[in-house]
C-alpha atoms as a PDB file:
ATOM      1  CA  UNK A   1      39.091 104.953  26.414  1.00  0.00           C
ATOM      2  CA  UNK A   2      38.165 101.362  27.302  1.00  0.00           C
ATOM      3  CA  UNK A   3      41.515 100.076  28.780  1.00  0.00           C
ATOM      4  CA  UNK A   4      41.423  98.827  32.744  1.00  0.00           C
ATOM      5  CA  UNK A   5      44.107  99.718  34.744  1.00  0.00           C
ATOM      6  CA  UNK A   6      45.338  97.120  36.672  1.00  0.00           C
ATOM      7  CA  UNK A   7      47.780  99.073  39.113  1.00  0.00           C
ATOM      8  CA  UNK A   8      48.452 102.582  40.057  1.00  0.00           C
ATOM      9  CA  UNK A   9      52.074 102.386  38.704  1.00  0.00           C
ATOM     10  CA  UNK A  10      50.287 101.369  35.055  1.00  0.00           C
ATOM     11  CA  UNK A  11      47.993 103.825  35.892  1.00  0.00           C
ATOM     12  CA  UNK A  12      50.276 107.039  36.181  1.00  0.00           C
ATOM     13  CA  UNK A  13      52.228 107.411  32.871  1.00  0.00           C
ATOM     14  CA  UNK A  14      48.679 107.764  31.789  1.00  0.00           C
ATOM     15  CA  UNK A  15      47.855 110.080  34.472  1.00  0.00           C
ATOM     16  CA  UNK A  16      50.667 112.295  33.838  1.00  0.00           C
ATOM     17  CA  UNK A  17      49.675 112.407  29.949  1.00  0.00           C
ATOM     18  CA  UNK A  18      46.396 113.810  31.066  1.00  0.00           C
ATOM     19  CA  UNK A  19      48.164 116.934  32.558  1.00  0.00           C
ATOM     20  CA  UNK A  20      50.615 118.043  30.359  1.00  0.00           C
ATOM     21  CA  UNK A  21      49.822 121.617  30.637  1.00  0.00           C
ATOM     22  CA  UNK A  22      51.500 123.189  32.827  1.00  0.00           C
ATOM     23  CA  UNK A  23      48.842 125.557  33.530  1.00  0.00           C
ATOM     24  CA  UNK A  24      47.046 122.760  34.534  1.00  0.00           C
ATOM     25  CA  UNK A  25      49.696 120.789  36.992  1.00  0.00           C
ATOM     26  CA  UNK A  26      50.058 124.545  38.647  1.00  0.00           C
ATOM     27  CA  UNK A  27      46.411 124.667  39.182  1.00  0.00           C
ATOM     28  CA  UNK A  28      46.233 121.235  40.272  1.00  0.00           C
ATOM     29  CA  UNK A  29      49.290 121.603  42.855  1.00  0.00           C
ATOM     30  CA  UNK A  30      47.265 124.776  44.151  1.00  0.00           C
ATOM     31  CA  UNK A  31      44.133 122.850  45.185  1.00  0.00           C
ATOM     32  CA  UNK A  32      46.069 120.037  46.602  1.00  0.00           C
ATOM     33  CA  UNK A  33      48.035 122.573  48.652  1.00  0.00           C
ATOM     34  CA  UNK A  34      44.737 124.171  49.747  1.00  0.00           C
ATOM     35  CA  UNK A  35      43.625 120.288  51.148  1.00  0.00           C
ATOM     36  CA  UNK A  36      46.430 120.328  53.118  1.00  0.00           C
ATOM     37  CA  UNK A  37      45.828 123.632  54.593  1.00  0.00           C
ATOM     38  CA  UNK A  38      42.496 122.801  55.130  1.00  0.00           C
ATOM     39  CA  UNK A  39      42.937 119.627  56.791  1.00  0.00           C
ATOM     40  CA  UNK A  40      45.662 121.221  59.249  1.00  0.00           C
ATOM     41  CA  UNK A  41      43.122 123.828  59.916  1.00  0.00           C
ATOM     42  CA  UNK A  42      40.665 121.614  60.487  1.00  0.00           C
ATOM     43  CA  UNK A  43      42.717 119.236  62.792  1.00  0.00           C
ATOM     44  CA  UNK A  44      44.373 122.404  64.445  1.00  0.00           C
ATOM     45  CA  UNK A  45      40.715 123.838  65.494  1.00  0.00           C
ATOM     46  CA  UNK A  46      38.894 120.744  65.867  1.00  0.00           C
ATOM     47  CA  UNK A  47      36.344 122.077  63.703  1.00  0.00           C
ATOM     48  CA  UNK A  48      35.193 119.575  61.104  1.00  0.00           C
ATOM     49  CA  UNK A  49      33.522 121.955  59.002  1.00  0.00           C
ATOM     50  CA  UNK A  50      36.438 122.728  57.047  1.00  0.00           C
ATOM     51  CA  UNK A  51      36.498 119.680  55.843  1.00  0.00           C
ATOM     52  CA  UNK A  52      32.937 120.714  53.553  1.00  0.00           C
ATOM     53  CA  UNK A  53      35.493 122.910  51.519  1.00  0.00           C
ATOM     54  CA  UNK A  54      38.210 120.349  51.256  1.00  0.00           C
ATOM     55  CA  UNK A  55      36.676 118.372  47.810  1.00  0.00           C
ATOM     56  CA  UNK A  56      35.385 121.710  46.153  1.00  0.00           C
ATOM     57  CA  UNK A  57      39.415 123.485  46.314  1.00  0.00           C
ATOM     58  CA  UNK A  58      40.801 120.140  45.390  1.00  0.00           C
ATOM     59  CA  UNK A  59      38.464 119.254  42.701  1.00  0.00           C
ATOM     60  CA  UNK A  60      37.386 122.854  42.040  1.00  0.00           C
ATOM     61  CA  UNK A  61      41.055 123.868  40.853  1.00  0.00           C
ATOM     62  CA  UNK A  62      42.285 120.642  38.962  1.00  0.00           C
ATOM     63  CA  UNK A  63      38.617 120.729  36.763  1.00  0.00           C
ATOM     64  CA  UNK A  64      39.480 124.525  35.765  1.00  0.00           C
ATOM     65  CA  UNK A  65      43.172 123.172  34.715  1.00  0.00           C
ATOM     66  CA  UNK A  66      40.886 120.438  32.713  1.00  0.00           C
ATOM     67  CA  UNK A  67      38.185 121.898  31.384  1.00  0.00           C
ATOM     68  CA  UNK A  68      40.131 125.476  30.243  1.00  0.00           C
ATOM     69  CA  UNK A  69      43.911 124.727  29.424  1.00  0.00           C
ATOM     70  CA  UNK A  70      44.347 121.073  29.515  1.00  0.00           C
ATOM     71  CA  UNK A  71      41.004 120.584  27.392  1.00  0.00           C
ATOM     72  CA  UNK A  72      40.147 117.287  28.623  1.00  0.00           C
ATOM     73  CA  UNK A  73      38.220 115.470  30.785  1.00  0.00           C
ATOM     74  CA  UNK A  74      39.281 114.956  33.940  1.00  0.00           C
ATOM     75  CA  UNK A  75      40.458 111.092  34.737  1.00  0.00           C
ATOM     76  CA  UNK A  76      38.256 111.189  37.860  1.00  0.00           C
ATOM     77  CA  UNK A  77      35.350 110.320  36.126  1.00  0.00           C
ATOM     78  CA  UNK A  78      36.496 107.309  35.163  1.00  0.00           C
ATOM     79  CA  UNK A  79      39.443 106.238  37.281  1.00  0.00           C
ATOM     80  CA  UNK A  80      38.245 107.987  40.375  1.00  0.00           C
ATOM     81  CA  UNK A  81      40.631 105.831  42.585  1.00  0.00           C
ATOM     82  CA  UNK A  82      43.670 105.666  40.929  1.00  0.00           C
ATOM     83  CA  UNK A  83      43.095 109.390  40.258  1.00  0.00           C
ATOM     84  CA  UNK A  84      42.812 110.378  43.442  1.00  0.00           C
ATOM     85  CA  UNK A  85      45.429 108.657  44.494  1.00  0.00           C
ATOM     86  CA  UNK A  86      47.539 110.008  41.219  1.00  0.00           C
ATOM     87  CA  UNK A  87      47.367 113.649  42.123  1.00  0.00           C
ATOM     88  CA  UNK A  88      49.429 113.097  45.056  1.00  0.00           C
ATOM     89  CA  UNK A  89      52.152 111.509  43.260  1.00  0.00           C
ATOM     90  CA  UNK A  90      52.042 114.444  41.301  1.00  0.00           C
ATOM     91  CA  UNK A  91      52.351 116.709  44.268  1.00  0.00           C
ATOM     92  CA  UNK A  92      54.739 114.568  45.696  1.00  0.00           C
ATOM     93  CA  UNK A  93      56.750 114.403  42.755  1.00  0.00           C
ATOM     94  CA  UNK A  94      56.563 117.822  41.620  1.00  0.00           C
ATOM     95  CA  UNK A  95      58.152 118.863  45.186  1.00  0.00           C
ATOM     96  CA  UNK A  96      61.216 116.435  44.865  1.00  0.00           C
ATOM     97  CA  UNK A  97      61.351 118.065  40.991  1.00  0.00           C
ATOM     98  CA  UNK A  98      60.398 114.633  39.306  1.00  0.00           C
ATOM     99  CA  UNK A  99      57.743 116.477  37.225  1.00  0.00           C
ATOM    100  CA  UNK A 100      58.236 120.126  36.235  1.00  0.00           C
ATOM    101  CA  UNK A 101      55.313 122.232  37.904  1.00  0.00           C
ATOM    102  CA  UNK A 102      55.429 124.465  34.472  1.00  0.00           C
ATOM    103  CA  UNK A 103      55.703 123.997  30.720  1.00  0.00           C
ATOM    104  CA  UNK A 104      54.706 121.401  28.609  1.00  0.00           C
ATOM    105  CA  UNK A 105      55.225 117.394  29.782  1.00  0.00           C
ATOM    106  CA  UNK A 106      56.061 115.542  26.261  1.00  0.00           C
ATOM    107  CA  UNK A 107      55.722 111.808  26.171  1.00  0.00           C
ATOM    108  CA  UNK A 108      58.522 110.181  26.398  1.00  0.00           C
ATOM    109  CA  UNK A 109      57.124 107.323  23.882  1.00  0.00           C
END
């Protein structure tokens, strides 16, 4: 894929079309849950070395989803940015029930 994304908002149709295994969205809103958890712990303790595990359960979840059900590669490599800032979008609109946290997403093109 060669195209440049100009905004996040072009950005996330794209974003959603790379996770449209549910399998994959669950594991995904699993290792942003565990950032959050870690971060609270983290603030809550004043102990900054929770923060070490913070990238390896966000990252370490979503590339399983990837690599096993979603069989792709995951958009950080190339849109590290935009994807970052992607998957919580995702959280956030899986919680308000935007985007269905199981099943199959189908393109709506």
């Amino acid at each position: 894929m060669s195209q440049r994304y100009q905004s996040l908002s072009d950005f996330y149709p794209y974003y959603l079309s790379e996770h449209r295994d549910g399998t994959c969205r669950v594991l995904h809103f699993i290792g942003s849950s565990c950032v959050l958890i870690l971060l609270v712990v983290a603030a809550a303790q004043r102990e900054l070395t929770w923060l070490w595990y913070v990238a390896p359960a966000g990252y370490g979840f979503a590339w399983i989803g990837h690599f096993f059900f979603e069989k792709n590669r995951p958009a950080t490599f190339q849109y590290p940015l935009y994807s970052l800032l992607s998957d919580w979008v995702m959280f956030r609109d899986i919680l308000v029930g935007k985007v269905p946290l199981r099943g199959d997403l189908h393109s709506d093109d």
